[in-house]
PDB file of N, CA and C in Angstrom:
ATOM      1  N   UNK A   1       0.828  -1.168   0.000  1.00  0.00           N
ATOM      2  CA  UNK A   1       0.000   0.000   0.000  1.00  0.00           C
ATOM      3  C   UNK A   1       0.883   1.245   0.000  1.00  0.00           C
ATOM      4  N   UNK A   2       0.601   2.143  -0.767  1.00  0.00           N
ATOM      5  CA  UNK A   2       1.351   3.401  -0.852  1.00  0.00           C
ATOM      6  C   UNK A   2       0.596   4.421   0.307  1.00  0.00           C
ATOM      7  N   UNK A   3       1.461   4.941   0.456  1.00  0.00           N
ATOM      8  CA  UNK A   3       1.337   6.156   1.622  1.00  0.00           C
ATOM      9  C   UNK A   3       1.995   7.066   1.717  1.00  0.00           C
ATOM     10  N   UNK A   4       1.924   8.463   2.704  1.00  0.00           N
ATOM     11  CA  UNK A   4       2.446   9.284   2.544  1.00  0.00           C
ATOM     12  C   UNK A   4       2.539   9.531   4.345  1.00  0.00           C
ATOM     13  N   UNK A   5       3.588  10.752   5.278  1.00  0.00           N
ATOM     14  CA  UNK A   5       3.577  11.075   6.109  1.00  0.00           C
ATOM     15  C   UNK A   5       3.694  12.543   6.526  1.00  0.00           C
ATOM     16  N   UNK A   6       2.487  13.313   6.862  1.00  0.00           N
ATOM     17  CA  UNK A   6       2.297  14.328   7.159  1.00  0.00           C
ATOM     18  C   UNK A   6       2.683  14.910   8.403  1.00  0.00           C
ATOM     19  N   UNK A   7       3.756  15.647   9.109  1.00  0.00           N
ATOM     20  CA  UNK A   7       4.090  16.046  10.111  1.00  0.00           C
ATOM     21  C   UNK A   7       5.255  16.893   9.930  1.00  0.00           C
ATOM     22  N   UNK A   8       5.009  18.328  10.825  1.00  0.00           N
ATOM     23  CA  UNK A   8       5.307  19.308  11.019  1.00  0.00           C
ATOM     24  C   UNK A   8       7.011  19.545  11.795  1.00  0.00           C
ATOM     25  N   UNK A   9       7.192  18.232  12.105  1.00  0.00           N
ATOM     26  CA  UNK A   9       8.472  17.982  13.262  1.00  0.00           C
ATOM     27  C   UNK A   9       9.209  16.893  11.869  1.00  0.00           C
ATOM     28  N   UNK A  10      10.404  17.571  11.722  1.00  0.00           N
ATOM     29  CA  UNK A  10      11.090  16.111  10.454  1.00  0.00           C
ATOM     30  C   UNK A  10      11.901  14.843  11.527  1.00  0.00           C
ATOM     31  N   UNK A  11      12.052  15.296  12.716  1.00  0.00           N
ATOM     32  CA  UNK A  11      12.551  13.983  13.079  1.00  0.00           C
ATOM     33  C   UNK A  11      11.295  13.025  13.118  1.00  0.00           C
ATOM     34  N   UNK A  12       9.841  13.544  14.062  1.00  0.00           N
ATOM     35  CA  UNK A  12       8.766  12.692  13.858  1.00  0.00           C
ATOM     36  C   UNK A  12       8.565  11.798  12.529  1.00  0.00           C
ATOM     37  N   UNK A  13       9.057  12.882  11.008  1.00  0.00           N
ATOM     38  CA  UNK A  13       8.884  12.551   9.719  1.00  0.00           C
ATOM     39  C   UNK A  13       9.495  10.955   9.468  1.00  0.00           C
ATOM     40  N   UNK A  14      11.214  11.336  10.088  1.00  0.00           N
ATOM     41  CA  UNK A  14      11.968  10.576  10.126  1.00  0.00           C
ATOM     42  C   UNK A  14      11.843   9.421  10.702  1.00  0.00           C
ATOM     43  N   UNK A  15      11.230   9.278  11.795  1.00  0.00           N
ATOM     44  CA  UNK A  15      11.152   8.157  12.732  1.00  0.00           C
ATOM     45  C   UNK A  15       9.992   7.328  12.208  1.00  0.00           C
ATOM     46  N   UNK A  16       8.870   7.844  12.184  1.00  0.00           N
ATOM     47  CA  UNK A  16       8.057   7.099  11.328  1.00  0.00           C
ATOM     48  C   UNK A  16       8.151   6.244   9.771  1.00  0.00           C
ATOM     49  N   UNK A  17       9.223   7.239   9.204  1.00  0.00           N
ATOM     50  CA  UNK A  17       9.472   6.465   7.743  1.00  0.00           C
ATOM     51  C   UNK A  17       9.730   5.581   7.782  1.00  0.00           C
ATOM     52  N   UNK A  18      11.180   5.307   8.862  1.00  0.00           N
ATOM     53  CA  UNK A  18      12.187   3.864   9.625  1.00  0.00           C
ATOM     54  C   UNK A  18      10.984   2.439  10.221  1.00  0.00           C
ATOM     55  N   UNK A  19       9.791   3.472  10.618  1.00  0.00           N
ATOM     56  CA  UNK A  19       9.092   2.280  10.907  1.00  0.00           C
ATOM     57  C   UNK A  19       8.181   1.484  10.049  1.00  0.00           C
ATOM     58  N   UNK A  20       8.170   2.677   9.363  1.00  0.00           N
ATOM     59  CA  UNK A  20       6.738   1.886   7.862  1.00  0.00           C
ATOM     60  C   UNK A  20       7.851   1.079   7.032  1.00  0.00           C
ATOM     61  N   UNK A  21       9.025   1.567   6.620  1.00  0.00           N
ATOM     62  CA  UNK A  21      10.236   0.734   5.488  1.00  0.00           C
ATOM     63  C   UNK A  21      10.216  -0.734   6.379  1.00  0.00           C
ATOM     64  N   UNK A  22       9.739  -0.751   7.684  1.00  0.00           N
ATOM     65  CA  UNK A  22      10.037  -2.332   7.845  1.00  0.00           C
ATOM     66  C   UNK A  22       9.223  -3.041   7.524  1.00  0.00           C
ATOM     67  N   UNK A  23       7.515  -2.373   7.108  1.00  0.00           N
ATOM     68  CA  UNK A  23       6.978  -3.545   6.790  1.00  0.00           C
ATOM     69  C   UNK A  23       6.371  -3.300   5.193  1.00  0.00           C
ATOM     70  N   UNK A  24       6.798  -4.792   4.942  1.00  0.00           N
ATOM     71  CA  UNK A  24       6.638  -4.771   3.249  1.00  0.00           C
ATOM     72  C   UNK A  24       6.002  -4.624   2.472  1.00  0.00           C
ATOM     73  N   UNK A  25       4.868  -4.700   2.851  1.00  0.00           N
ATOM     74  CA  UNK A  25       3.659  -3.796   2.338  1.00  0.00           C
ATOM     75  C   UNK A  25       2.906  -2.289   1.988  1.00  0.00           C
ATOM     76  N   UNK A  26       3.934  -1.750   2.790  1.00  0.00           N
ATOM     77  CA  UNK A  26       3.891  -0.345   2.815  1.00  0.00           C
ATOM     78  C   UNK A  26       5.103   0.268   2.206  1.00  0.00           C
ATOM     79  N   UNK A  27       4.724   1.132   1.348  1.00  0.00           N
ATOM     80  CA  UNK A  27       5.657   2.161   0.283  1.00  0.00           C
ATOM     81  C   UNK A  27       5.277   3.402   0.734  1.00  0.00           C
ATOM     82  N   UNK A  28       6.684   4.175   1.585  1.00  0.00           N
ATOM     83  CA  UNK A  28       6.491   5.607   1.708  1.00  0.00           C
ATOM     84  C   UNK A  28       6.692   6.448  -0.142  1.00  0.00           C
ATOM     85  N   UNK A  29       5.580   6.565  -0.439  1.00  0.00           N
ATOM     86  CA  UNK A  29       5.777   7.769  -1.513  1.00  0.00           C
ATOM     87  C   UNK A  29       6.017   9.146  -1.547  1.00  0.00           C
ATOM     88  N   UNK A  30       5.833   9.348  -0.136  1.00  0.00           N
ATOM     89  CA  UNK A  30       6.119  11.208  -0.309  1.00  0.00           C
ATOM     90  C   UNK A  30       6.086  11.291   1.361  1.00  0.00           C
ATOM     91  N   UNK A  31       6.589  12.353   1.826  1.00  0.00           N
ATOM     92  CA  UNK A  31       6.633  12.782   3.561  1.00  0.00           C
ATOM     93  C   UNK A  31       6.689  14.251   3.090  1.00  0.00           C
ATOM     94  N   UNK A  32       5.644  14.886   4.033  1.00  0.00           N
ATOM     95  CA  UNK A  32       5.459  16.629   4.107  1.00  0.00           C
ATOM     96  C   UNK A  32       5.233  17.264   5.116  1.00  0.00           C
ATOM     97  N   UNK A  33       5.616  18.501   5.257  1.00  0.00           N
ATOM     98  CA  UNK A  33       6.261  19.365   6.314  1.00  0.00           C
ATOM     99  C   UNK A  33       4.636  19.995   7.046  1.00  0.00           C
ATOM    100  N   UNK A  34       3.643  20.289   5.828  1.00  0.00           N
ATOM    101  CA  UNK A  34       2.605  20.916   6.216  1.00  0.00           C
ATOM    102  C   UNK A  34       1.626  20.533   4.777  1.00  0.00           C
ATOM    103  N   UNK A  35       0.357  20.338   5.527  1.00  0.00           N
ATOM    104  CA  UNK A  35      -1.271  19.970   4.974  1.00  0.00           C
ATOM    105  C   UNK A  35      -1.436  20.331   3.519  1.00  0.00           C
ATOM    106  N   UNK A  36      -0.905  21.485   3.144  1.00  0.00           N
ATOM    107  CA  UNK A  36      -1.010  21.972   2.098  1.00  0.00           C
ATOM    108  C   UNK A  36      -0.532  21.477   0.935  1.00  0.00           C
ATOM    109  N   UNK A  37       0.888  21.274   1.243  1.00  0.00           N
ATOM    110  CA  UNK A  37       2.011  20.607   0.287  1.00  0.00           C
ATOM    111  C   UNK A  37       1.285  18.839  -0.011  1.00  0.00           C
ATOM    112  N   UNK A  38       0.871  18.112   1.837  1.00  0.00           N
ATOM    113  CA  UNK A  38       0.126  17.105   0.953  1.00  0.00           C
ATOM    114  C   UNK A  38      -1.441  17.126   0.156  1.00  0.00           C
ATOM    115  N   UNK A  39      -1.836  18.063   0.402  1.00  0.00           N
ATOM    116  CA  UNK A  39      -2.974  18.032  -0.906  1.00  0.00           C
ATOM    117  C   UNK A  39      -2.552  18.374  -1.818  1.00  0.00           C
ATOM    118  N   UNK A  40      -1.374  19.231  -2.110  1.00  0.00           N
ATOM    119  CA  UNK A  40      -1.360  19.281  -3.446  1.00  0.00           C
ATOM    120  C   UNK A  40      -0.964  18.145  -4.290  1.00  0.00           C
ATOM    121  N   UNK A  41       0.064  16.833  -3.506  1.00  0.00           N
ATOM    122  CA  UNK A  41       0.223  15.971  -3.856  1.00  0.00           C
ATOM    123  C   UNK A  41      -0.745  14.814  -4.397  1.00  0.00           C
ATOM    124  N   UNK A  42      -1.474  15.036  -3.257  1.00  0.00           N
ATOM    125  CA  UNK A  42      -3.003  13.716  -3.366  1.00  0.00           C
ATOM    126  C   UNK A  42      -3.892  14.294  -4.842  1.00  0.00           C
ATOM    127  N   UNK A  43      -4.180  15.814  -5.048  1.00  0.00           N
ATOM    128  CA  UNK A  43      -4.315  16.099  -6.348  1.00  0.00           C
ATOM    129  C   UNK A  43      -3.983  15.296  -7.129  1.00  0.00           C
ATOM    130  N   UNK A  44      -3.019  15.035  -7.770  1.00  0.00           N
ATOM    131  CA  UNK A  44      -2.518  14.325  -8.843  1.00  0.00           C
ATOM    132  C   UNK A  44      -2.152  12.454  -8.339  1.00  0.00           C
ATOM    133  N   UNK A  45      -2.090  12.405  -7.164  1.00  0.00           N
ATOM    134  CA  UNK A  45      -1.353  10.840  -6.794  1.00  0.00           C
ATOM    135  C   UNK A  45      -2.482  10.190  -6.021  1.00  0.00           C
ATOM    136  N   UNK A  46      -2.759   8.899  -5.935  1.00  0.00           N
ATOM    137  CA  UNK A  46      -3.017   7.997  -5.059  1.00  0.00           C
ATOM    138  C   UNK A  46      -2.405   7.455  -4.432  1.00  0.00           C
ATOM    139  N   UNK A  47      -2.891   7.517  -2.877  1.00  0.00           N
ATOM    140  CA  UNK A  47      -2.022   6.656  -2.171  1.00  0.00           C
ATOM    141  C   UNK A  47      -3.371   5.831  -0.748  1.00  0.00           C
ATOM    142  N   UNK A  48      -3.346   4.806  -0.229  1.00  0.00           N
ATOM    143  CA  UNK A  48      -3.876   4.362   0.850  1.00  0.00           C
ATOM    144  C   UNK A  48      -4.148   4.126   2.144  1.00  0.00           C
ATOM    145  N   UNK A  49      -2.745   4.934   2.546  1.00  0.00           N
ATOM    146  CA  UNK A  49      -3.071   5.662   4.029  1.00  0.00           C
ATOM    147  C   UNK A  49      -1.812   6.908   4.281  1.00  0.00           C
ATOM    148  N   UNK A  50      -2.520   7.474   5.030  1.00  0.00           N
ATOM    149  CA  UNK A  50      -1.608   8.895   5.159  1.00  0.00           C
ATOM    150  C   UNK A  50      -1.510   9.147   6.927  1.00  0.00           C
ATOM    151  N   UNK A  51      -0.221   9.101   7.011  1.00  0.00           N
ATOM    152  CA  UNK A  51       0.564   9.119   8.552  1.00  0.00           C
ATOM    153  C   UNK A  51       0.195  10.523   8.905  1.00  0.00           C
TER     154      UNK A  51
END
């Protein structure tokens, strides 16, 4: 499942990525700083859950 991680703190960003890359089912496609930047993404992309 593709996903993305929304949070304002990049170590939070960081720490969470380390935990989704362990399981194999989950593909980080994009990580963003603020709400905005990910809608503009989801505009154009699909993804199935958002951190």
């Amino acid at each position: 499942m593709k996903c993305i991680i929304v949070d304002d703190e990049p170590l939070a960003i960081e720490g969470m990525a380390l935990n989704i890359r362990q399981i194999d089912s989950l593909e980080v496609v994009g990580t963003f700083a603020n709400a905005m930047d990910a809608y503009k993404f989801l505009k154009d992309n699909e993804v199935d859950l958002i951190f």
